[in-house]
C-alpha atoms as a PDB file:
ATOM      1  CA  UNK A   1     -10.789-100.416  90.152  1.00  0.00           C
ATOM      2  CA  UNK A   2     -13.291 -98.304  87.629  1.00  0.00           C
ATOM      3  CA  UNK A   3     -15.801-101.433  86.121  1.00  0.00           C
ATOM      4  CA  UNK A   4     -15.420-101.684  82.571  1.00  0.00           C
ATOM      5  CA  UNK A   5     -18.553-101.710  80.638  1.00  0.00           C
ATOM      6  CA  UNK A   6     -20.838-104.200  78.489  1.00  0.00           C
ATOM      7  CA  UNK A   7     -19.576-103.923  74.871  1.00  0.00           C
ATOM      8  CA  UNK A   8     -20.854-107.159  73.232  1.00  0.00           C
ATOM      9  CA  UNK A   9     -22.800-110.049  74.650  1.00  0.00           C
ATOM     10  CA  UNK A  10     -23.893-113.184  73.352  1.00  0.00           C
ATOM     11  CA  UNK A  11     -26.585-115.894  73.928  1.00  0.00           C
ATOM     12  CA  UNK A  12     -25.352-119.222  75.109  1.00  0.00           C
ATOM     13  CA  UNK A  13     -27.127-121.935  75.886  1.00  0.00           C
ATOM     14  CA  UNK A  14     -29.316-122.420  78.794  1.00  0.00           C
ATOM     15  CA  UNK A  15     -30.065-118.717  79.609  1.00  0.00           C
ATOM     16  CA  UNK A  16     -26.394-117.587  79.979  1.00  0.00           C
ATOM     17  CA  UNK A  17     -24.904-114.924  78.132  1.00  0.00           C
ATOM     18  CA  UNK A  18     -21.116-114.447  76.932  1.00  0.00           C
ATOM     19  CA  UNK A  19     -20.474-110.764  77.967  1.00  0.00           C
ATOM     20  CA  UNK A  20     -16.983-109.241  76.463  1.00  0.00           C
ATOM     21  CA  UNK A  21     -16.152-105.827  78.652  1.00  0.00           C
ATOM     22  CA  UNK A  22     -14.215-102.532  77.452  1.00  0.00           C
ATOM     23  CA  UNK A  23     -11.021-104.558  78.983  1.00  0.00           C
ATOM     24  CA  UNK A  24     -11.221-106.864  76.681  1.00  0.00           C
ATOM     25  CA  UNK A  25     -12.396-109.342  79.409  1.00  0.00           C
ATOM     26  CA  UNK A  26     -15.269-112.164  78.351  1.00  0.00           C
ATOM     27  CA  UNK A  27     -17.096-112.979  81.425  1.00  0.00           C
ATOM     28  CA  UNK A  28     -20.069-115.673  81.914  1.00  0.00           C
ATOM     29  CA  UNK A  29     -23.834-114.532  83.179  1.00  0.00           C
ATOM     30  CA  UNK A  30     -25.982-117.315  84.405  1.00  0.00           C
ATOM     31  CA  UNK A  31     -29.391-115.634  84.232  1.00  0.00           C
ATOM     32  CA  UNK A  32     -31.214-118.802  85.258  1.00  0.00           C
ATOM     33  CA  UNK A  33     -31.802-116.972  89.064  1.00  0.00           C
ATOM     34  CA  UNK A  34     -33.592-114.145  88.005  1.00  0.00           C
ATOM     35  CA  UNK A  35     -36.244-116.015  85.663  1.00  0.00           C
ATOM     36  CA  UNK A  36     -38.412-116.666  88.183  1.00  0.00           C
ATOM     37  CA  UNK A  37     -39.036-112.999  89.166  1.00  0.00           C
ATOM     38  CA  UNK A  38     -40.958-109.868  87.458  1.00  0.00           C
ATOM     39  CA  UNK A  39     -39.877-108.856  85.028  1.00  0.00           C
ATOM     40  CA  UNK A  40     -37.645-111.266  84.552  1.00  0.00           C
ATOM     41  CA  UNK A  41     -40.317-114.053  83.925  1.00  0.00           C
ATOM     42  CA  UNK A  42     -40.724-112.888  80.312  1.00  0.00           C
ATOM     43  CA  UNK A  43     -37.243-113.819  79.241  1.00  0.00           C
ATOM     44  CA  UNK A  44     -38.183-117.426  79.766  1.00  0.00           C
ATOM     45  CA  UNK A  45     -39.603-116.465  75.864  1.00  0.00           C
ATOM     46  CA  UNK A  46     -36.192-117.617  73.888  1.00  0.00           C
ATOM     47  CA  UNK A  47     -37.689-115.137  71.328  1.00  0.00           C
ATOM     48  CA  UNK A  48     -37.594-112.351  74.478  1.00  0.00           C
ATOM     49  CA  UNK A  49     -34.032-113.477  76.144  1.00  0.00           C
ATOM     50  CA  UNK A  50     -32.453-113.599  72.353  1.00  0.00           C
ATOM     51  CA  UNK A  51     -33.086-109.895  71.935  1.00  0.00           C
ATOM     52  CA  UNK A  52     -30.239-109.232  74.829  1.00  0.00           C
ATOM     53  CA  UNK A  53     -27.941-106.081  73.525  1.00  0.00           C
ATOM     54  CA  UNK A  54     -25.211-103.774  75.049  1.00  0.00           C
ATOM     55  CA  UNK A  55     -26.590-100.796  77.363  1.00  0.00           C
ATOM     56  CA  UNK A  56     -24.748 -98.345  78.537  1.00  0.00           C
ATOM     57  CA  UNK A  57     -22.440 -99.677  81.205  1.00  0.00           C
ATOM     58  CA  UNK A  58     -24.632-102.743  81.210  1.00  0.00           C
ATOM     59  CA  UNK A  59     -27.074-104.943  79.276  1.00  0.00           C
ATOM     60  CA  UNK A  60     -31.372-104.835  78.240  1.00  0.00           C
ATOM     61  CA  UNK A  61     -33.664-106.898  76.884  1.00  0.00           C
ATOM     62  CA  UNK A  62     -36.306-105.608  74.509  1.00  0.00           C
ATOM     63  CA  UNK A  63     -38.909-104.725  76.761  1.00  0.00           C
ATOM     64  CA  UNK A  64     -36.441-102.916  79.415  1.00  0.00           C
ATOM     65  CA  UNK A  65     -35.137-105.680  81.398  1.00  0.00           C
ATOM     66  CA  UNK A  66     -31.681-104.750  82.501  1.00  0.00           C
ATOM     67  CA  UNK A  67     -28.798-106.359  84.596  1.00  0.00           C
ATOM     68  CA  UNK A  68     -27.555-103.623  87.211  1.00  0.00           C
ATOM     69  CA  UNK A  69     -23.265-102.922  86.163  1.00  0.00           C
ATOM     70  CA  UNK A  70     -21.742-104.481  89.196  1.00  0.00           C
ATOM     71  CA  UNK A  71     -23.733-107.493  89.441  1.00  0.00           C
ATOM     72  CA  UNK A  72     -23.504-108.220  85.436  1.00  0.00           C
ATOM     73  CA  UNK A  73     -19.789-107.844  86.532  1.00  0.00           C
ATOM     74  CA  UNK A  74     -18.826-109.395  89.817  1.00  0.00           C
ATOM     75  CA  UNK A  75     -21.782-111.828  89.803  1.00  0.00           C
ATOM     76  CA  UNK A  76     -20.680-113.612  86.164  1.00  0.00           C
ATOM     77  CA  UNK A  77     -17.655-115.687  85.459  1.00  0.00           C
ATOM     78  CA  UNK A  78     -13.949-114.939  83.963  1.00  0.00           C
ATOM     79  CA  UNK A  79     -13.734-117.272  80.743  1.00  0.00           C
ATOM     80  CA  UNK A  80     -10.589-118.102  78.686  1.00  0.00           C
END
């Protein structure tokens, strides 16, 4: 199965984000686990975790934080 990619992704509470992939799928990222490591630490900022956007096949923050494809993927949960 080709991964689709990141096309939209939204903040929810409690340092998750709503990711909807080029299948249409919406899928649930906790990112709670990687807070506690560089350079992950600065997204702790609201004002740093809230500036999330599509990237390529995956997802970055503002200062170049990124989510590697397959683990934004297979590590976040099928919703609705």
């Amino acid at each position: 199965m080709i991964r689709p990619k990141a096309i939209d992704v939204i903040v929810q509470s409690d340092y998750c984000l709503l990711v909807t992939f080029s299948n249409n799928e919406k899928r649930l990222f906790d990112v709670k686990p990687y807070l506690d490591f560089k350079p992950f630490s600065e997204l702790k900022n609201p004002a740093v975790f809230n500036t999330v956007k599509p990237a390529g096949l995956s997802i970055e923050w503002v200062h170049g934080q990124d989510i590697c494809p397959d683990e934004l993927y297979y590590n976040s949960m099928p919703v609705g």
